[in-house]
PDB file of N, CA and C in Angstrom:
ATOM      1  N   UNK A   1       8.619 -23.122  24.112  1.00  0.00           N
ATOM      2  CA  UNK A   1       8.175 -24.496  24.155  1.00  0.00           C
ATOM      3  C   UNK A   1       7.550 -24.833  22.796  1.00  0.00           C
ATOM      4  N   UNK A   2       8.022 -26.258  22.553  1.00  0.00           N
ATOM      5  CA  UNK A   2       7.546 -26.646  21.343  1.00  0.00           C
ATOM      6  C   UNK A   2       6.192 -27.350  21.287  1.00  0.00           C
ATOM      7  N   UNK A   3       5.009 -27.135  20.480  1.00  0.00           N
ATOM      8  CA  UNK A   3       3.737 -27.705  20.699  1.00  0.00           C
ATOM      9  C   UNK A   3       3.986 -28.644  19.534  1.00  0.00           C
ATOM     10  N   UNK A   4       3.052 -29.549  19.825  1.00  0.00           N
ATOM     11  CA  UNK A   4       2.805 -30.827  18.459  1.00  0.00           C
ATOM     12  C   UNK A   4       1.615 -31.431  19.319  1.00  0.00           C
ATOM     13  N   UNK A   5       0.518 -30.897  17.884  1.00  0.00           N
ATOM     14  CA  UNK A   5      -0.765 -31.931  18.467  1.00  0.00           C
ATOM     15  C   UNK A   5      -0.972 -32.284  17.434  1.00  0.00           C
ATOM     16  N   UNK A   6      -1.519 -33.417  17.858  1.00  0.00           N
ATOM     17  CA  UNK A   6      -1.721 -34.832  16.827  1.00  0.00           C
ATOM     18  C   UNK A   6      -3.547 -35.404  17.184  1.00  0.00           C
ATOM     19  N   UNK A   7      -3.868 -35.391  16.189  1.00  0.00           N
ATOM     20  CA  UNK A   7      -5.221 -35.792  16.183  1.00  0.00           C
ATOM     21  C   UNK A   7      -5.269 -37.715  16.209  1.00  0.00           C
ATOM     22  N   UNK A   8      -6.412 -38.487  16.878  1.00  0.00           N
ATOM     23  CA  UNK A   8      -6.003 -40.014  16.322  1.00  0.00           C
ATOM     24  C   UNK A   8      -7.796 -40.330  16.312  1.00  0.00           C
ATOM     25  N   UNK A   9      -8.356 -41.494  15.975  1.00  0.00           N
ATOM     26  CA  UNK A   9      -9.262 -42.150  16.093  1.00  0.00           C
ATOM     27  C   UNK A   9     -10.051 -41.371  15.145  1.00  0.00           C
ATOM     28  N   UNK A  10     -10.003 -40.681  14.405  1.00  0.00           N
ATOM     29  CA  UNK A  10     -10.829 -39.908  13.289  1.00  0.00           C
ATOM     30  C   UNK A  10     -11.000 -38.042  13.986  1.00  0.00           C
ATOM     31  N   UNK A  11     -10.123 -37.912  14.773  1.00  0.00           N
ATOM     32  CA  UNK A  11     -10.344 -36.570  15.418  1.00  0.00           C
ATOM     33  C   UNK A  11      -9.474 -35.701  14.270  1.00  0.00           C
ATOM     34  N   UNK A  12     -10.156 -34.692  13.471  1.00  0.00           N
ATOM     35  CA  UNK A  12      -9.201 -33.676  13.000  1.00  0.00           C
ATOM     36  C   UNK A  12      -8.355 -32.401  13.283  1.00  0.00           C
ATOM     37  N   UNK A  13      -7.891 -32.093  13.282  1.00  0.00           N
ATOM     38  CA  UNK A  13      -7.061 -30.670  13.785  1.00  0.00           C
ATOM     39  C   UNK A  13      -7.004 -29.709  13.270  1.00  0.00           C
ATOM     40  N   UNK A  14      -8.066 -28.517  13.641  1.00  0.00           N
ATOM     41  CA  UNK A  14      -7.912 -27.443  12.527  1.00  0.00           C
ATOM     42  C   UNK A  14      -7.566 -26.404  13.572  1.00  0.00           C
ATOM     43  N   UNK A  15      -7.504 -25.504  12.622  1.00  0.00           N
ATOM     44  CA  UNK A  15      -6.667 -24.015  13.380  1.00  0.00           C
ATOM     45  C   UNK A  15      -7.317 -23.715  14.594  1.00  0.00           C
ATOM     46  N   UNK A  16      -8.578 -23.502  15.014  1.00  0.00           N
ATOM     47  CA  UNK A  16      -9.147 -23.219  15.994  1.00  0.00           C
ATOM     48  C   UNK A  16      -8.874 -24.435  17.695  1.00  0.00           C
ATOM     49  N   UNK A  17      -8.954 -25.360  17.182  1.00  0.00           N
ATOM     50  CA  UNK A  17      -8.471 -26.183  17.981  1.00  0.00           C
ATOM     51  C   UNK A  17      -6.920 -26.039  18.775  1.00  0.00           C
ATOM     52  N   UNK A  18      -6.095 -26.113  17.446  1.00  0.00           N
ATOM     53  CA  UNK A  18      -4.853 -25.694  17.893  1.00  0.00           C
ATOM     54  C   UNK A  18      -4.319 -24.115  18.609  1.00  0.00           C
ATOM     55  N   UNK A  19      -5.385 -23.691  18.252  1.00  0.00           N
ATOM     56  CA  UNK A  19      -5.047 -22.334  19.138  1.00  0.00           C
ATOM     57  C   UNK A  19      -5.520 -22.487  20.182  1.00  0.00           C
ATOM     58  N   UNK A  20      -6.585 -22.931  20.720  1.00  0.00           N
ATOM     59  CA  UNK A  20      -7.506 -23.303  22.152  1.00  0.00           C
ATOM     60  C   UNK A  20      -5.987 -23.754  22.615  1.00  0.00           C
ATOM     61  N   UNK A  21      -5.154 -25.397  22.066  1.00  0.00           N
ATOM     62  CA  UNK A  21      -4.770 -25.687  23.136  1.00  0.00           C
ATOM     63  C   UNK A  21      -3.475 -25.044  23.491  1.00  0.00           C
ATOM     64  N   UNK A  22      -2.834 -24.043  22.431  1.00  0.00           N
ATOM     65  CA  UNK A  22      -1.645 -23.094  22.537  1.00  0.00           C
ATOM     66  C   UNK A  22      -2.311 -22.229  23.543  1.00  0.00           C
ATOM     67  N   UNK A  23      -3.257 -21.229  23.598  1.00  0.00           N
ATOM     68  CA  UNK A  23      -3.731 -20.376  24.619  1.00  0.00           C
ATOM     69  C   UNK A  23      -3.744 -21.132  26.024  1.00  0.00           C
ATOM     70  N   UNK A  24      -4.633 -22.741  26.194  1.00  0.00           N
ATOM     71  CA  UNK A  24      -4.666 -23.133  27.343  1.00  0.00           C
ATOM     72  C   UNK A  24      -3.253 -23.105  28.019  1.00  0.00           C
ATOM     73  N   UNK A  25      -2.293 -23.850  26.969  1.00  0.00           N
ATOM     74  CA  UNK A  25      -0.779 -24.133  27.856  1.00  0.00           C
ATOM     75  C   UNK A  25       0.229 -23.249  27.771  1.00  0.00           C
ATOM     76  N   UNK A  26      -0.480 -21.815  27.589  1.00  0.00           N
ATOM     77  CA  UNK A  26       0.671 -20.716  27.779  1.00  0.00           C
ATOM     78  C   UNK A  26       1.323 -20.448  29.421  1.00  0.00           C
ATOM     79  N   UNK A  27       0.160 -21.021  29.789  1.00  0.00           N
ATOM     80  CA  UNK A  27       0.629 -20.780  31.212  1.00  0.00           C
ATOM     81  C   UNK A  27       1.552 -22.313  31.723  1.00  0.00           C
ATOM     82  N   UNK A  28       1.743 -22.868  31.058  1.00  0.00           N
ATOM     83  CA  UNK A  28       2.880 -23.918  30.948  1.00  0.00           C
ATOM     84  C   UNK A  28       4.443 -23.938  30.522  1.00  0.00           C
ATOM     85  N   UNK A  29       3.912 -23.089  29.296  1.00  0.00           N
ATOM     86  CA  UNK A  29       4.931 -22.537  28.300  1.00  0.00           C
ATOM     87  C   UNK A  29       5.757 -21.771  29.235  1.00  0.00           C
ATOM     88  N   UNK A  30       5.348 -20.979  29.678  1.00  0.00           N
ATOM     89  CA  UNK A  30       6.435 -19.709  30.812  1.00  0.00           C
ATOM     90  C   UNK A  30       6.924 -20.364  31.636  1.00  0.00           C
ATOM     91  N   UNK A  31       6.321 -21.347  32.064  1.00  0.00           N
ATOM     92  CA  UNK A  31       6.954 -21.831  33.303  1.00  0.00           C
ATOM     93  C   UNK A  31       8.389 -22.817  32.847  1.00  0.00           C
ATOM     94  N   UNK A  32       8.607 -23.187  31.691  1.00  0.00           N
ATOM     95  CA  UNK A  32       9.485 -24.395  31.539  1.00  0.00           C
ATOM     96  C   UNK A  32      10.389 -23.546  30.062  1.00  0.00           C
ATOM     97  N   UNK A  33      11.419 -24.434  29.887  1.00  0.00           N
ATOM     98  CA  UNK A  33      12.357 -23.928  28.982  1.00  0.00           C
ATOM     99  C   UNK A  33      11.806 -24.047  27.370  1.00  0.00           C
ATOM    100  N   UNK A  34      12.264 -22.973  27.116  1.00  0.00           N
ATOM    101  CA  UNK A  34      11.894 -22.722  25.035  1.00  0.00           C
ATOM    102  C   UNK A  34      12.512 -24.467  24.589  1.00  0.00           C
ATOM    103  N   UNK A  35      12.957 -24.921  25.291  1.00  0.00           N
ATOM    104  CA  UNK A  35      13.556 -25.933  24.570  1.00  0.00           C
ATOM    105  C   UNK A  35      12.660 -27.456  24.591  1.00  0.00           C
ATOM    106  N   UNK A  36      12.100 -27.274  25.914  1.00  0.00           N
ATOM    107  CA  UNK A  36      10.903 -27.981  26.023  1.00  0.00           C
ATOM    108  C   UNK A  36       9.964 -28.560  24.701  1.00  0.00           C
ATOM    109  N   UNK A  37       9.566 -29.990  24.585  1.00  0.00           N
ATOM    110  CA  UNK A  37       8.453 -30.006  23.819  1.00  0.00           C
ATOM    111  C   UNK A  37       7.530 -30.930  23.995  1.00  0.00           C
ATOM    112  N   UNK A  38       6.712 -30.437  24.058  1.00  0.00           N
ATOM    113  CA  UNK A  38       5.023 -31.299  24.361  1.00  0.00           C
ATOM    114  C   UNK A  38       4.181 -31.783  23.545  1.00  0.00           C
ATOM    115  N   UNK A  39       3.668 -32.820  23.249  1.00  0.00           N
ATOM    116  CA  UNK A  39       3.045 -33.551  22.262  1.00  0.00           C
ATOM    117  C   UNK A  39       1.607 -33.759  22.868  1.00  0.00           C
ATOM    118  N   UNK A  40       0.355 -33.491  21.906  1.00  0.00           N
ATOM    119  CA  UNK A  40      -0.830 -33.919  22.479  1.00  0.00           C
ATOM    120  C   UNK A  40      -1.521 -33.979  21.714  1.00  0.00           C
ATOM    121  N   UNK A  41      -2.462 -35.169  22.007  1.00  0.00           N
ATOM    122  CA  UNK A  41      -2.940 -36.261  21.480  1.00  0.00           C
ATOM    123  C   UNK A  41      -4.253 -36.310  21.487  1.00  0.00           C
ATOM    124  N   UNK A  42      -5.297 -35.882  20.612  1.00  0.00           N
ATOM    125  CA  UNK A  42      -7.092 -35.826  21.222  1.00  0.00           C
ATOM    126  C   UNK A  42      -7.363 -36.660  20.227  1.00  0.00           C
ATOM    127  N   UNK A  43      -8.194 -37.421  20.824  1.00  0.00           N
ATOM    128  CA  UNK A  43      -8.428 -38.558  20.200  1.00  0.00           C
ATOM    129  C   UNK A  43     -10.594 -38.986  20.697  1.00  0.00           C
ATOM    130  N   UNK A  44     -11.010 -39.865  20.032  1.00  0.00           N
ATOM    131  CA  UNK A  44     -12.371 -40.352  20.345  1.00  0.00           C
ATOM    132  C   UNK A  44     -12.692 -41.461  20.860  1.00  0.00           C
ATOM    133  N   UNK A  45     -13.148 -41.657  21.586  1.00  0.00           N
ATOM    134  CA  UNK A  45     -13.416 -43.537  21.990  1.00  0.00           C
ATOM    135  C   UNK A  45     -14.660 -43.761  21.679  1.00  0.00           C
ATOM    136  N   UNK A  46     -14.705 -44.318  20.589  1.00  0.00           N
ATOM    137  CA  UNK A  46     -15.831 -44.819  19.434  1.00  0.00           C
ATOM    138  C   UNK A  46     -16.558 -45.784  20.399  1.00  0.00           C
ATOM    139  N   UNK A  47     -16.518 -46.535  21.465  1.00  0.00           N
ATOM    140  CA  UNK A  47     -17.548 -47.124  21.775  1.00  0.00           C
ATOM    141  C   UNK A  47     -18.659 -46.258  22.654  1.00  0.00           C
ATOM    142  N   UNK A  48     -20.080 -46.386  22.696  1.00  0.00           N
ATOM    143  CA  UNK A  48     -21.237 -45.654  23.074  1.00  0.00           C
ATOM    144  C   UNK A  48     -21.402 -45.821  24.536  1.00  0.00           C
ATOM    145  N   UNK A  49     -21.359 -47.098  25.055  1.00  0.00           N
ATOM    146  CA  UNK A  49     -20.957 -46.850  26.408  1.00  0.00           C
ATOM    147  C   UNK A  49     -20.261 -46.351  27.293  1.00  0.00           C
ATOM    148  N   UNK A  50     -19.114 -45.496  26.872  1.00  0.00           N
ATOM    149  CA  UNK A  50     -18.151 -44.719  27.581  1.00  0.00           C
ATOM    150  C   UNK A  50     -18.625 -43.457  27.404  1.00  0.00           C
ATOM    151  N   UNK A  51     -19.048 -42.606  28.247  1.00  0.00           N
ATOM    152  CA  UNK A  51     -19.902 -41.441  27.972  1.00  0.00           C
ATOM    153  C   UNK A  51     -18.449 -40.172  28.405  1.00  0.00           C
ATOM    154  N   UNK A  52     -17.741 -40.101  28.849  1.00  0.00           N
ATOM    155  CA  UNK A  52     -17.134 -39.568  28.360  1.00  0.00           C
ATOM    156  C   UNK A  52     -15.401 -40.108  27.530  1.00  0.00           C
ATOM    157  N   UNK A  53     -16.119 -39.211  26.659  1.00  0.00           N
ATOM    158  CA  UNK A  53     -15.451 -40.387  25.038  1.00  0.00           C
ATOM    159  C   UNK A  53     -14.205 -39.143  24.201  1.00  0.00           C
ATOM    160  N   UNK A  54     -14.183 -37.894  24.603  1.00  0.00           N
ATOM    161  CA  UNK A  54     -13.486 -36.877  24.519  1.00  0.00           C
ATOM    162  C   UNK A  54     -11.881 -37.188  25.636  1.00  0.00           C
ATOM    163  N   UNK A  55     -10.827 -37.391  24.478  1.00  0.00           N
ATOM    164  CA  UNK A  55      -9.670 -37.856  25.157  1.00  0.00           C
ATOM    165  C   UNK A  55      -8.583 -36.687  24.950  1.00  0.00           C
ATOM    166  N   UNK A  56      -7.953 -36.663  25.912  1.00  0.00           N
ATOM    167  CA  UNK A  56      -6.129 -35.536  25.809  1.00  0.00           C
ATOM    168  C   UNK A  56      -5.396 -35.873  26.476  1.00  0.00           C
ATOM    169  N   UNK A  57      -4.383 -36.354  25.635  1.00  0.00           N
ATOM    170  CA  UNK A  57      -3.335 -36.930  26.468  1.00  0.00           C
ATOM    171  C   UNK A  57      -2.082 -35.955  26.306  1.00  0.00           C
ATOM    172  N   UNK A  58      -1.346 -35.709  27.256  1.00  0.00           N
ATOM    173  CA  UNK A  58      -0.395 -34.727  26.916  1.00  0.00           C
ATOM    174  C   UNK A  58       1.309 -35.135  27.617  1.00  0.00           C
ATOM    175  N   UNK A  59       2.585 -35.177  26.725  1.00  0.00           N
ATOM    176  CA  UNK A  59       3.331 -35.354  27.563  1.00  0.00           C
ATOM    177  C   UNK A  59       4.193 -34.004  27.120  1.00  0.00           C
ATOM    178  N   UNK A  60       4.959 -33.942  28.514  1.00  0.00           N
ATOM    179  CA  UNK A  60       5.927 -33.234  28.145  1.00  0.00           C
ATOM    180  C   UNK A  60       7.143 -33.662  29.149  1.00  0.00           C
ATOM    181  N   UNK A  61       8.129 -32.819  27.279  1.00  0.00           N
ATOM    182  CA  UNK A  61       9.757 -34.012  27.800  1.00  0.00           C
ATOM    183  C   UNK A  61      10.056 -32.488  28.093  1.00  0.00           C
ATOM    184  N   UNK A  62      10.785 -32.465  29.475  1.00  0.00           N
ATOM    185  CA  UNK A  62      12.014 -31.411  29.491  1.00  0.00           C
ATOM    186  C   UNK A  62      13.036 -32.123  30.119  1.00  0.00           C
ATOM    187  N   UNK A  63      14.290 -31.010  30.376  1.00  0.00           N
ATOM    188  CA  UNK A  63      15.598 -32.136  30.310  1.00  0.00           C
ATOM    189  C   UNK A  63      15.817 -32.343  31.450  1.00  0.00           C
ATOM    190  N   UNK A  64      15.974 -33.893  31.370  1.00  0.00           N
ATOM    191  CA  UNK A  64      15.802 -34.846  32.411  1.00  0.00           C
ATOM    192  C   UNK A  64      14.433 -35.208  33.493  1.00  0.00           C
ATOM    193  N   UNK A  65      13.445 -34.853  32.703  1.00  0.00           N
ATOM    194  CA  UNK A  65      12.007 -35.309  33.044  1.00  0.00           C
ATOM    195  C   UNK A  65      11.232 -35.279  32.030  1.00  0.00           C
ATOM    196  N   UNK A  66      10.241 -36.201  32.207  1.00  0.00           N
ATOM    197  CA  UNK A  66       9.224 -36.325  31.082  1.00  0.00           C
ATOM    198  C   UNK A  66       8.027 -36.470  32.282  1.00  0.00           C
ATOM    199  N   UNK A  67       6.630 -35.615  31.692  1.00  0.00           N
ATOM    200  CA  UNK A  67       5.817 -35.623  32.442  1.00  0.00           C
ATOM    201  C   UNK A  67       4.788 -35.716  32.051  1.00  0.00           C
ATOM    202  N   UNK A  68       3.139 -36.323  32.328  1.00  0.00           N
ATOM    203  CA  UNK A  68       2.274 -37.347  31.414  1.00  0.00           C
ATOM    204  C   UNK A  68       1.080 -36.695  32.321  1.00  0.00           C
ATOM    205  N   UNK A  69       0.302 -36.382  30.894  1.00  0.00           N
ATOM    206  CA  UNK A  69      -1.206 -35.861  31.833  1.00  0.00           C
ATOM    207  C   UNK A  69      -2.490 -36.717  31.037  1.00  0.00           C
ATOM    208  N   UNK A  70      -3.417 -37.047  31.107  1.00  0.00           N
ATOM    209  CA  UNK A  70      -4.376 -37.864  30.340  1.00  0.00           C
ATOM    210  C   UNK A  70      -5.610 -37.675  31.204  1.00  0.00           C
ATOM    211  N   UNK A  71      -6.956 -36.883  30.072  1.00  0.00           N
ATOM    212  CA  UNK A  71      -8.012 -36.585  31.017  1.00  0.00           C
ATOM    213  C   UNK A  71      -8.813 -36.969  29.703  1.00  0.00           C
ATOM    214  N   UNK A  72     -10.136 -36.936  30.296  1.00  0.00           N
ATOM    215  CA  UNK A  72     -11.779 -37.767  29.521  1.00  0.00           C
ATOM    216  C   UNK A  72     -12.469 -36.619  29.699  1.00  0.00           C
ATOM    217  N   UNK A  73     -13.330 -36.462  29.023  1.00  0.00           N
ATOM    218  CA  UNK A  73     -14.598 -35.823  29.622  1.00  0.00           C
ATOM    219  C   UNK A  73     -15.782 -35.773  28.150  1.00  0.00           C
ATOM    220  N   UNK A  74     -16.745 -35.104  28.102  1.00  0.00           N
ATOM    221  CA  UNK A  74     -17.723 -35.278  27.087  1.00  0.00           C
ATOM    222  C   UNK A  74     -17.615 -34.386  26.158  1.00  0.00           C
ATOM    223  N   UNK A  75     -16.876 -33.033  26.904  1.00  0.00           N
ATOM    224  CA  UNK A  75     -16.479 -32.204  25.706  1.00  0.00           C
ATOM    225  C   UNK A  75     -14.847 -31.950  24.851  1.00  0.00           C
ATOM    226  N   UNK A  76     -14.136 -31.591  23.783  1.00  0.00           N
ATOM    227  CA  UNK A  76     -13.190 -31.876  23.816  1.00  0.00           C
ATOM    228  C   UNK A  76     -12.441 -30.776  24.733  1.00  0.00           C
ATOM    229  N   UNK A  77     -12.970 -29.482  24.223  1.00  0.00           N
ATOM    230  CA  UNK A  77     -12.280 -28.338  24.895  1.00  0.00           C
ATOM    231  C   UNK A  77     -12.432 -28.496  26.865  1.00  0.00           C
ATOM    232  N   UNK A  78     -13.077 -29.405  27.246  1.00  0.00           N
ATOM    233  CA  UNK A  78     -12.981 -29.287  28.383  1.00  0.00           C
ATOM    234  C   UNK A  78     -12.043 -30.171  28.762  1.00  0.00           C
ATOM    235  N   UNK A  79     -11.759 -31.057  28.039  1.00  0.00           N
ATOM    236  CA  UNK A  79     -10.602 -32.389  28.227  1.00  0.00           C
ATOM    237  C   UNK A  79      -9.117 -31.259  28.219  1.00  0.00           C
ATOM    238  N   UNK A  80      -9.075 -30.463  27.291  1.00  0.00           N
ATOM    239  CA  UNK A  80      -7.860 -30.382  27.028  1.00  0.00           C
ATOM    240  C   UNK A  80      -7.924 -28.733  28.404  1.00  0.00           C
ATOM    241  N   UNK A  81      -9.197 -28.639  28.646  1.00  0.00           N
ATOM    242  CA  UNK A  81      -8.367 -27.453  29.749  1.00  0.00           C
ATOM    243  C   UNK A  81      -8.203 -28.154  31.156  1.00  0.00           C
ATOM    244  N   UNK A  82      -8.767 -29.548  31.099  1.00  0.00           N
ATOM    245  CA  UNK A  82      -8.437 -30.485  32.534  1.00  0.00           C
ATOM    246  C   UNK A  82      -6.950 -30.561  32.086  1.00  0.00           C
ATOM    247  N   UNK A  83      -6.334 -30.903  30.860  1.00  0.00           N
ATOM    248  CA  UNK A  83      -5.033 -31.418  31.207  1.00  0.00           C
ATOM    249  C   UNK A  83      -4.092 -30.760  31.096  1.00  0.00           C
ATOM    250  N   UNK A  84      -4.525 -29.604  30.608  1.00  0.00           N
ATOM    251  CA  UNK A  84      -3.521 -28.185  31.359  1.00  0.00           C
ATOM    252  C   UNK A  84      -3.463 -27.666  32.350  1.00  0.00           C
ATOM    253  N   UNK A  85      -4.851 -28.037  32.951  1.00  0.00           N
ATOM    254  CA  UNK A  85      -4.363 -27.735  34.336  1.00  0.00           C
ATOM    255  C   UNK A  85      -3.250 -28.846  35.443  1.00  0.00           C
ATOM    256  N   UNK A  86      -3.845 -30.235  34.375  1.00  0.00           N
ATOM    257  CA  UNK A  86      -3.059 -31.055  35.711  1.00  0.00           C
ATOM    258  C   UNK A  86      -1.476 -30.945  35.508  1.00  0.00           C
ATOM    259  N   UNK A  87      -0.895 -30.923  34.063  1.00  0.00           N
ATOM    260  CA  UNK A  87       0.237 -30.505  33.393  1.00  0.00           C
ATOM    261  C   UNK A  87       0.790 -29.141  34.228  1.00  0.00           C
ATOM    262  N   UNK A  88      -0.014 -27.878  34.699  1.00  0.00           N
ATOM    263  CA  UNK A  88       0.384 -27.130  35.305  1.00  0.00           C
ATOM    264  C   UNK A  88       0.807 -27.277  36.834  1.00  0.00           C
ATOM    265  N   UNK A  89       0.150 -28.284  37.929  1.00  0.00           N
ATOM    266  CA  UNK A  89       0.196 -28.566  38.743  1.00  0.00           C
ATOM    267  C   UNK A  89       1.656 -29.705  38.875  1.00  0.00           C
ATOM    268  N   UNK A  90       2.010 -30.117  37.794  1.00  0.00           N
ATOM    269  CA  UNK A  90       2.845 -30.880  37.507  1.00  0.00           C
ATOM    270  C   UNK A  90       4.249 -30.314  37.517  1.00  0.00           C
ATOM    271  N   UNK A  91       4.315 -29.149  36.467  1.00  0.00           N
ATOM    272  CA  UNK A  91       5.750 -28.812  36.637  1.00  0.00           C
ATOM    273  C   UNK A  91       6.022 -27.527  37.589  1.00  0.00           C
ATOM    274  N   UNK A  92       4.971 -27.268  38.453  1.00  0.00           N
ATOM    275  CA  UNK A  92       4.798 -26.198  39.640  1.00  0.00           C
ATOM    276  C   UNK A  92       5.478 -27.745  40.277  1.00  0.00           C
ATOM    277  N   UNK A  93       5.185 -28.491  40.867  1.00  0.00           N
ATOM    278  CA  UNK A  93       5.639 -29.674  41.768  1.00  0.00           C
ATOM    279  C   UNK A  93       7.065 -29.542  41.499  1.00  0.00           C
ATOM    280  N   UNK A  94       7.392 -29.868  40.019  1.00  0.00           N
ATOM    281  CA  UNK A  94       9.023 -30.065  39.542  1.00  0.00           C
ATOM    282  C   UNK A  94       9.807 -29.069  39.983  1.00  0.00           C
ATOM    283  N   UNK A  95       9.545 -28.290  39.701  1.00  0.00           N
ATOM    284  CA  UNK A  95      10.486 -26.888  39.512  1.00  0.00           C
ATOM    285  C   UNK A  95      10.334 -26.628  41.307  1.00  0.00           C
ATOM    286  N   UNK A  96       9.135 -26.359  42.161  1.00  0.00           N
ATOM    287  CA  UNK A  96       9.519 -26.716  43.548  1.00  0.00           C
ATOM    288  C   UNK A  96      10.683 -27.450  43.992  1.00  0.00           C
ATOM    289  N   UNK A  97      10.723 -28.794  43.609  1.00  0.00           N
ATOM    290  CA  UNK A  97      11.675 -29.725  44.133  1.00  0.00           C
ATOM    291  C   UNK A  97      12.985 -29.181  43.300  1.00  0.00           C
ATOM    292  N   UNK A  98      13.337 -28.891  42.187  1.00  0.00           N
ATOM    293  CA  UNK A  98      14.527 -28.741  41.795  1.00  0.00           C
ATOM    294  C   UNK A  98      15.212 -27.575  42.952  1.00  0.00           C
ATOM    295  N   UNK A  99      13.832 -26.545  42.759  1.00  0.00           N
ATOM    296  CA  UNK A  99      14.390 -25.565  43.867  1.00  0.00           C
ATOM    297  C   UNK A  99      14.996 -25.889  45.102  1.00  0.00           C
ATOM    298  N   UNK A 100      14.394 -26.897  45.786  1.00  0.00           N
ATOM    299  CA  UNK A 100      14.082 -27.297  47.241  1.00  0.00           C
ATOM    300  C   UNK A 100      15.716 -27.604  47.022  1.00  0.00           C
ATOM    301  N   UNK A 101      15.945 -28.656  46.195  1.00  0.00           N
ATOM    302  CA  UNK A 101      17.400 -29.418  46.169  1.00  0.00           C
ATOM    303  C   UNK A 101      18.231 -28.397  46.281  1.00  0.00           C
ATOM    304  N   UNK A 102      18.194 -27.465  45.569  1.00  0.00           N
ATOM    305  CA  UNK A 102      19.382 -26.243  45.079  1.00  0.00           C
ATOM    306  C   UNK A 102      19.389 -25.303  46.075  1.00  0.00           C
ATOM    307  N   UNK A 103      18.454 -25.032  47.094  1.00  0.00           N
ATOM    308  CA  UNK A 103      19.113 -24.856  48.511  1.00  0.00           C
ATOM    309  C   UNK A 103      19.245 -25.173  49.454  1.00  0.00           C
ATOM    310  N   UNK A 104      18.804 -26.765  49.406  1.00  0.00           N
ATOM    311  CA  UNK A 104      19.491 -27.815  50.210  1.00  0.00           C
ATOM    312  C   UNK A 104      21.449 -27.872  50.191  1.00  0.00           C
ATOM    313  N   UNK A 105      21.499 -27.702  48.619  1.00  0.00           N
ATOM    314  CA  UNK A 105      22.567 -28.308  48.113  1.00  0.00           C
ATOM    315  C   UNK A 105      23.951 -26.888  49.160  1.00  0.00           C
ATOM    316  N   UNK A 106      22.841 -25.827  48.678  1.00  0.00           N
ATOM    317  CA  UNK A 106      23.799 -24.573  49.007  1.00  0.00           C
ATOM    318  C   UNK A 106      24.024 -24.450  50.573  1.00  0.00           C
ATOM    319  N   UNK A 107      22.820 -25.071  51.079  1.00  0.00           N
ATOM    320  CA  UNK A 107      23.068 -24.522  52.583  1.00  0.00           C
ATOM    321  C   UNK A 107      24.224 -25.360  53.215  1.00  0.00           C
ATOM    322  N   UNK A 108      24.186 -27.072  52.605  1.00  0.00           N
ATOM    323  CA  UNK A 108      25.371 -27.975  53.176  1.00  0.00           C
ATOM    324  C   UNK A 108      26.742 -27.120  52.405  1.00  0.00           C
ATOM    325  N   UNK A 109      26.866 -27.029  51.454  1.00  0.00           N
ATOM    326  CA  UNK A 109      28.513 -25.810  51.147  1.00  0.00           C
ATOM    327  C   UNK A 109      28.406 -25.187  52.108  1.00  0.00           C
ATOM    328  N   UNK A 110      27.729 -24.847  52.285  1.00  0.00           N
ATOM    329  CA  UNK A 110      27.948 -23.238  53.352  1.00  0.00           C
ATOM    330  C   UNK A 110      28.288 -23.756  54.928  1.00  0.00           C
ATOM    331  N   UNK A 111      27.444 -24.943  55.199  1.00  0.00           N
ATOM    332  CA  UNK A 111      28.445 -25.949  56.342  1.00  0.00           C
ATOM    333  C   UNK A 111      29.987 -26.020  56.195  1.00  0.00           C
ATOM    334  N   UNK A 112      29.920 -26.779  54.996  1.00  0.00           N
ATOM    335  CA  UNK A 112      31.282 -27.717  54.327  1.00  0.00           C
ATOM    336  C   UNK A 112      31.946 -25.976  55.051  1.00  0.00           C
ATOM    337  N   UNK A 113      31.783 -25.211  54.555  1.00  0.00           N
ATOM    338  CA  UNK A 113      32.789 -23.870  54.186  1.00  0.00           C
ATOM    339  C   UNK A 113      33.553 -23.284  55.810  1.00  0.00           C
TER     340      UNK A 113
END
């Protein structure tokens, strides 16, 4: 799986960061194809009234789905391990249903037959 994180609103990206969020979504990475690629996005929300102002938005395209996670919180590293987890809960759902179909699909052949 391909990573691309992108910093926005004055957030920078240095090595330590980018390894946090490669370690968080390894357990993403296994689950979906090398061909896969995920883009994510930490960003700041500069106004003072939004108390949690720590943003990660994360999508990921695989083929023939694209799937969208976006979490807040006050710290950054805690934003980005909320949205690996929900990202994980996400393509556990997908890959269920592809399954579900593919022996749906087999058990009607095996009627047809």
């Amino acid at each position: 799986m391909r990573i691309q994180v992108k910093g926005r609103s004055g957030v920078t990206i240095d090595e330590d960061l980018r390894s946090r969020v490669e370690k968080k979504l390894a357990k993403v990475a296994r689950q979906v194809s090398t061909l896969a690629e995920l883009e994510i996005e930490l960003s700041e929300e500069r106004n003072p009234a939004i108390r949690d102002s720590q943003v990660a938005e994360a999508t990921l395209h695989l083929k023939g789905v694209t799937l969208r996670a976006c979490e807040r919180s006050t710290d950054m590293g805690h934003s980005i391990n909320l949205v690996a987890d929900d990202l994980a809960r996400q393509v556990k759902k997908h890959r269920d249903k592809r399954r579900a179909r593919r022996e749906a699909q087999k058990v009607a052949q095996e009627r047809a037959a």
